[in-house]
Protein backbone atom coordinates (compact mmCIF):
# COMPACT_ATOMS: atom_id res chain seq x y z
CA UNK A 1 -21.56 -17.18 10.10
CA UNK A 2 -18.64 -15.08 9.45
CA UNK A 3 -16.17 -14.50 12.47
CA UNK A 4 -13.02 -12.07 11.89
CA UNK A 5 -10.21 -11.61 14.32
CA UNK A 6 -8.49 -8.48 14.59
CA UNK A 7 -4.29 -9.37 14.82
CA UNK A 8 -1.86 -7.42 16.04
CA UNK A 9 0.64 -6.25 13.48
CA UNK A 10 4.13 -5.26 15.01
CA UNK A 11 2.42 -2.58 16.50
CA UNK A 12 0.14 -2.73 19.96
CA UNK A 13 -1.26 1.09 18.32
CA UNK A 14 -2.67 -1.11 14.41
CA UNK A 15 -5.07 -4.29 14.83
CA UNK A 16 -5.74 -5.23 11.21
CA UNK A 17 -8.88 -7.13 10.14
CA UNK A 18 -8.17 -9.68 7.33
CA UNK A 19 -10.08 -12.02 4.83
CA UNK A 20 -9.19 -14.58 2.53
CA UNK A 21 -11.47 -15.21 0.06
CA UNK A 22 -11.58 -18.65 -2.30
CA UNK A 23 -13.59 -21.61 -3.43
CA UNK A 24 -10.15 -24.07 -3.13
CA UNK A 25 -10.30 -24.85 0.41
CA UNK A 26 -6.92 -26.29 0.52
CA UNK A 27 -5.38 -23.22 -0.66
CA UNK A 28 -7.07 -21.12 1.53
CA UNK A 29 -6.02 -23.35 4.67
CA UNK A 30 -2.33 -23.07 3.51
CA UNK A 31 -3.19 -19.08 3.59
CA UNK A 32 -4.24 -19.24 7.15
CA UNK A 33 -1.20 -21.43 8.29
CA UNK A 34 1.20 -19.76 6.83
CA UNK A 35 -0.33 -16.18 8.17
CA UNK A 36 -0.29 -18.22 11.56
CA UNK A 37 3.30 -19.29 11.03
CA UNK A 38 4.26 -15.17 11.04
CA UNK A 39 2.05 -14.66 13.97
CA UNK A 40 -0.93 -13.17 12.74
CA UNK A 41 -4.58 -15.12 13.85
CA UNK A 42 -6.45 -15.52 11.08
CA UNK A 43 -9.92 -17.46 11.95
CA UNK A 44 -11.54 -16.97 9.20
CA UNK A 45 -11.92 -18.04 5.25
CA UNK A 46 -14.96 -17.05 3.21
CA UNK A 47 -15.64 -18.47 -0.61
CA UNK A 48 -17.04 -16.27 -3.09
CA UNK A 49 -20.74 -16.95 -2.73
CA UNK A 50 -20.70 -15.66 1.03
CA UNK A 51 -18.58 -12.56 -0.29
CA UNK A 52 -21.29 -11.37 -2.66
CA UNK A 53 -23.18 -10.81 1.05
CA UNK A 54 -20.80 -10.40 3.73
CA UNK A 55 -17.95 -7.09 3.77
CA UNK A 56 -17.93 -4.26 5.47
CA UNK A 57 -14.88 -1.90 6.52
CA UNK A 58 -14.02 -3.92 9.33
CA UNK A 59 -11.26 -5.51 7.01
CA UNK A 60 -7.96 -4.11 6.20
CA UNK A 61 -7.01 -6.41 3.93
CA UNK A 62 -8.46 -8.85 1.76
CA UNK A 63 -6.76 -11.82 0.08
CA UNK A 64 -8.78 -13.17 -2.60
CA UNK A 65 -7.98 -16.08 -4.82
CA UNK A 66 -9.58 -15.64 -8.68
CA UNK A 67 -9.12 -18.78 -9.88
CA UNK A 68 -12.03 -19.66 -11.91
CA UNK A 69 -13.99 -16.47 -11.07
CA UNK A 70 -13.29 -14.65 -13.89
CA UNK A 71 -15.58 -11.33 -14.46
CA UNK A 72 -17.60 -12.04 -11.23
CA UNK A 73 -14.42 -11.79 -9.30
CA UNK A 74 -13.02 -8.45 -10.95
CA UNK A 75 -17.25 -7.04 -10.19
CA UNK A 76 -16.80 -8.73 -6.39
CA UNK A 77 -13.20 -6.68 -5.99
CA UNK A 78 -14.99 -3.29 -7.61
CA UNK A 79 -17.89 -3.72 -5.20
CA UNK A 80 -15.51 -4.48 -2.00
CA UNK A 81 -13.45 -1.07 -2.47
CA UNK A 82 -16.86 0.66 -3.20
CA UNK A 83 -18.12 -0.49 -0.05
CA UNK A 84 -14.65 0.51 1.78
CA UNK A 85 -12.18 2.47 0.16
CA UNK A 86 -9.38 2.19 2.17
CA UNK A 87 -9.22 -1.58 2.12
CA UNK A 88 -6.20 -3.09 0.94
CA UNK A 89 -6.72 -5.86 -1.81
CA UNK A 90 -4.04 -9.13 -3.19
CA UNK A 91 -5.64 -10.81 -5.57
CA UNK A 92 -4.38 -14.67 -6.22
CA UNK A 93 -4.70 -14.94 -10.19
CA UNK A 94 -4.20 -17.98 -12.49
CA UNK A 95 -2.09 -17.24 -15.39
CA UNK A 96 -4.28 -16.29 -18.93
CA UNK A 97 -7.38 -16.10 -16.79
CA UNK A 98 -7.58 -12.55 -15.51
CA UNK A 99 -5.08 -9.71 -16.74
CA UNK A 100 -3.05 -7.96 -14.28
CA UNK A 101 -3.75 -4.54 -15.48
CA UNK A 102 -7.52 -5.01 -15.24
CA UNK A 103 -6.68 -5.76 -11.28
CA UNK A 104 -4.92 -2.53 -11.01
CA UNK A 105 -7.76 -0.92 -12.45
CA UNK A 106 -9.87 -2.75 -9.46
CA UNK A 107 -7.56 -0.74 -7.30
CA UNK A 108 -5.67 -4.15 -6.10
CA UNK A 109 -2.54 -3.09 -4.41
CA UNK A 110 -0.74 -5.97 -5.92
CA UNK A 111 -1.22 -9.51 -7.56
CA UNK A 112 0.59 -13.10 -7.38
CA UNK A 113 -0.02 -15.63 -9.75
CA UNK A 114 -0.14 -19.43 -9.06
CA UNK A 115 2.02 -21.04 -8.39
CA UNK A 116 3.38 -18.65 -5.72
CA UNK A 117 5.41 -19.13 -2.55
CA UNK A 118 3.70 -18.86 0.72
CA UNK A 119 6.22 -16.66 1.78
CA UNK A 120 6.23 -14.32 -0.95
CA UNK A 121 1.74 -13.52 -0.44
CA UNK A 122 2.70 -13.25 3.36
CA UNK A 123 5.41 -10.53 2.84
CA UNK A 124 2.73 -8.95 0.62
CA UNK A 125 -0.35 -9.04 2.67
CA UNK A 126 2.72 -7.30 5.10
CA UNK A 127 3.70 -4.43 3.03
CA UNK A 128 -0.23 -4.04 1.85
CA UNK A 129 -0.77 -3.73 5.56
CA UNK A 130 1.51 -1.52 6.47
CA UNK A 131 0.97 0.84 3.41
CA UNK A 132 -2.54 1.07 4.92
CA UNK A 133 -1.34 2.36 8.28
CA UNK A 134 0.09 4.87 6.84
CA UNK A 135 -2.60 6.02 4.68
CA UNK A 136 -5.18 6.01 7.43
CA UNK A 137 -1.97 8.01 9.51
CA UNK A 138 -1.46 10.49 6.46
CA UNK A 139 -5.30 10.94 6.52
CA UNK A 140 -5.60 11.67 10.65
CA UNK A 141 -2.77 14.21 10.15
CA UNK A 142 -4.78 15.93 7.30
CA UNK A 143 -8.09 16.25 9.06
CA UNK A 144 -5.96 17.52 11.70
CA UNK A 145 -4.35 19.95 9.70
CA UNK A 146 -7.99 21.04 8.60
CA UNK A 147 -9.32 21.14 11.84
CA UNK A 148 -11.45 18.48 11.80
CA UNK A 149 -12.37 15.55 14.21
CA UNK A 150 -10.22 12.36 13.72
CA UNK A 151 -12.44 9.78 12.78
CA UNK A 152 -11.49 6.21 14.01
């Protein structure tokens, strides 16, 4: 069973939803400590096989870690913005493995290869973040502008 907590981003107005997705279990721990460490409560790690069946647009951001997915990874990302467009994707690559401009062309917003600093993904998964807030801000304002309904 999958749990997600929503976190509280600097903001009591923006409760982001985020998954980390990997086989390595250790590095996927160090991903939830160190979000911990900045104050954000992340309960939850999925591995790839669970992903295949479990996303929905209750997730803001996803961190997912490609080592050794190859292919299946890069169709996993495509299907996850399909599914929500306005998610915001890192992808965790190993070097000679997966190219960075086929992950742009998955609509990542950015990628870190291993080895990477802890600090350096966090501050990522930060600016992701907040680039999404102000998307999904820039898209109230428009379909106010238009007249329409703001959809939350």
């Amino acid at each position: 069973m999958v749990k997600v907590s929503r976190v509280n981003l600097e903001n009591k107005d923006f409760m982001a939803g985020i998954l980390i997705i990997g086989d390595q279990e250790k590095v996927r721990k160090s991903l939830v400590i160190a979000f911990k460490k900045q104050g954000y409560e992340i309960c939850d790690e999925l591995d790839w096989e669970s992903a295949k069946q479990v996303y929905s647009d209750k997730y803001d951001l996803v961190i997912a870690d490609l080592e050794g997915k190859g292919q299946m990874g890069v169709e996993i990302l495509k299907a996850i913005k399909l599914s929500n467009r306005n998610v915001e994707i890192v992808a965790i690559l190993t070097p000679g493995l997966i190219g960075t401009g086929e992950m742009y062309s998955c609509e990542v917003y950015d990628c870190v290869h291993k080895p990477f600093l802890l600090t350096d993904l966090v501050n990522m998964g930060k600016k992701a973040l907040e680039k999404k807030k102000l998307a999904d801000k820039v898209r109230n304002l428009e379909q106010i502008m238009s007249g329409n309904r703001i959809v939350s």
